[in-house]
C-alpha atoms as a PDB file:
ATOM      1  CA  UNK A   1      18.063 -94.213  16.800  1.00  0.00           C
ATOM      2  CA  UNK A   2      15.007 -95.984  17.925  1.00  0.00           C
ATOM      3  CA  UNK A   3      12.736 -93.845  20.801  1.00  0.00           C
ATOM      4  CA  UNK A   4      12.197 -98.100  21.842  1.00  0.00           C
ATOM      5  CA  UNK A   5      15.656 -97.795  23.265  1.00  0.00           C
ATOM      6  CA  UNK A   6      15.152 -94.199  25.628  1.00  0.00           C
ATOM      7  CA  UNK A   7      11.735 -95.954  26.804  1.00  0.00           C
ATOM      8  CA  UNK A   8      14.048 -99.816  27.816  1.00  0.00           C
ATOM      9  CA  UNK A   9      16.453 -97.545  29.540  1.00  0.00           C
ATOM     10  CA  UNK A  10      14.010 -94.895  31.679  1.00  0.00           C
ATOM     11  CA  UNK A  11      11.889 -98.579  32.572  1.00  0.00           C
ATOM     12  CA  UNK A  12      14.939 -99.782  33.776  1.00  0.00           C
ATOM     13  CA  UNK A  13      15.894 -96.455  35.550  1.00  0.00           C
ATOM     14  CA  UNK A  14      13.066 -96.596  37.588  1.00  0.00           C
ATOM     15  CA  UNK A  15      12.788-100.246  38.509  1.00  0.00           C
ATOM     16  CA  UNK A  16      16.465-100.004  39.754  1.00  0.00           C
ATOM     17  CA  UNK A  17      15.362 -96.842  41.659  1.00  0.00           C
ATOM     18  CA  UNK A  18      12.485 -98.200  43.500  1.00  0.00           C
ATOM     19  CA  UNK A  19      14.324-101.668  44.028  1.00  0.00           C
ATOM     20  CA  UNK A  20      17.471 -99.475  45.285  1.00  0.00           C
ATOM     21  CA  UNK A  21      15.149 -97.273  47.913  1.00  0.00           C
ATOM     22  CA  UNK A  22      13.400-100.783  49.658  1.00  0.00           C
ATOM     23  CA  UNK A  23      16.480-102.501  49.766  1.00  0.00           C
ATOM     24  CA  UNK A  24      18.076 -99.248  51.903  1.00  0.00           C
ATOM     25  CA  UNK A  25      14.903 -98.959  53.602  1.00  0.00           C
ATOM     26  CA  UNK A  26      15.372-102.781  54.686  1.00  0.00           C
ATOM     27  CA  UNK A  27      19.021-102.449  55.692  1.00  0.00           C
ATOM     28  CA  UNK A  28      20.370-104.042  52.588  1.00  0.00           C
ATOM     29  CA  UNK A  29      23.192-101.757  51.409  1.00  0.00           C
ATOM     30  CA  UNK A  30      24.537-104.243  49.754  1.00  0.00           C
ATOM     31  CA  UNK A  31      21.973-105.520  47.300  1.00  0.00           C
ATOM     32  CA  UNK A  32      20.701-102.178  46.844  1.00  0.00           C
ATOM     33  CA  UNK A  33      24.268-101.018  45.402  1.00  0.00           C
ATOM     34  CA  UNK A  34      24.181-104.662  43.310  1.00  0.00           C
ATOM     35  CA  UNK A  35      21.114-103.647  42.185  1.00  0.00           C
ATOM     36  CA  UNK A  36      22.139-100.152  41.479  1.00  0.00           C
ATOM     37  CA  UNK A  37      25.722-101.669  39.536  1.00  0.00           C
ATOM     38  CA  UNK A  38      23.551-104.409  37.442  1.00  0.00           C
ATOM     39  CA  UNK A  39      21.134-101.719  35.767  1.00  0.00           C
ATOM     40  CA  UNK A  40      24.221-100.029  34.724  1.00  0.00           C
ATOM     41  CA  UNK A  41      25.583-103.196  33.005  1.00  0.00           C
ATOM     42  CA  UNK A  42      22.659-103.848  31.262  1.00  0.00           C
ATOM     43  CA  UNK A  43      22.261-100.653  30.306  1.00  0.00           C
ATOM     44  CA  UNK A  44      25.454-100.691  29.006  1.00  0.00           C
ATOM     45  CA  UNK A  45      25.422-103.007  27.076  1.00  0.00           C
ATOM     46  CA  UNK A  46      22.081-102.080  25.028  1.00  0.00           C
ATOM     47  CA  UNK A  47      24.149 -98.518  24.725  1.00  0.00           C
ATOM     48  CA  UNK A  48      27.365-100.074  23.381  1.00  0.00           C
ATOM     49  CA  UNK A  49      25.568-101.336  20.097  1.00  0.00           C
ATOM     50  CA  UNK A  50      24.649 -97.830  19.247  1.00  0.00           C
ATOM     51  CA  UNK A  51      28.168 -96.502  20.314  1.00  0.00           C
ATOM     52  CA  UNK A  52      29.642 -99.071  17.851  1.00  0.00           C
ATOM     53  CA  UNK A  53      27.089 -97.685  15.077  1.00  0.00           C
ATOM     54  CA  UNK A  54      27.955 -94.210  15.667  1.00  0.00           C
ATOM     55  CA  UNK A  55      31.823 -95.039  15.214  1.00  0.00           C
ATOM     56  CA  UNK A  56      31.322 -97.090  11.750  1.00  0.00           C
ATOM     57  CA  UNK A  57      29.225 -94.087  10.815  1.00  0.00           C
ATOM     58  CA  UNK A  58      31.977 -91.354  11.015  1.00  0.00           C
ATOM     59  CA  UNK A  59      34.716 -93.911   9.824  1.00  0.00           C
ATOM     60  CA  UNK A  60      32.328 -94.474   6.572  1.00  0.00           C
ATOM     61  CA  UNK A  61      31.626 -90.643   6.702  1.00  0.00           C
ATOM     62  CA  UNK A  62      35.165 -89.411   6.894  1.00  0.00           C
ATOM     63  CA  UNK A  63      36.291 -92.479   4.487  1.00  0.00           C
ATOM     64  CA  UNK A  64      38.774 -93.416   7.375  1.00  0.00           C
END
């Protein structure tokens, strides 16, 4: 696994932290929880590549 990927994800961990905190400080629950659900998705999906990686490794591993 590349340490480029744990460094993508914290950067976006605390970008959708700070954003989340001024949107509730300006009375935008909304956003802030938009905010909050779209770093997830993106996250996500840079984590499902590695997922799918990990499951052709054991099938090639166990000869499945």
């Amino acid at each position: 696994m590349e340490i480029n990927i744990v460094f993508r994800i914290a950067a976006v961990g605390i970008l959708v932290a700070v954003l989340h905190q001024v949107l509730m400080r300006a009375g935008r629950e909304e956003q802030a929880m938009l905010t909050t659900l779209a770093g997830l998705v993106v996250v996500l999906f840079w984590v499902i590549q590695y997922i799918s990686q990990l499951f052709d490794t054991v099938q090639t591993l166990f000869q499945l």
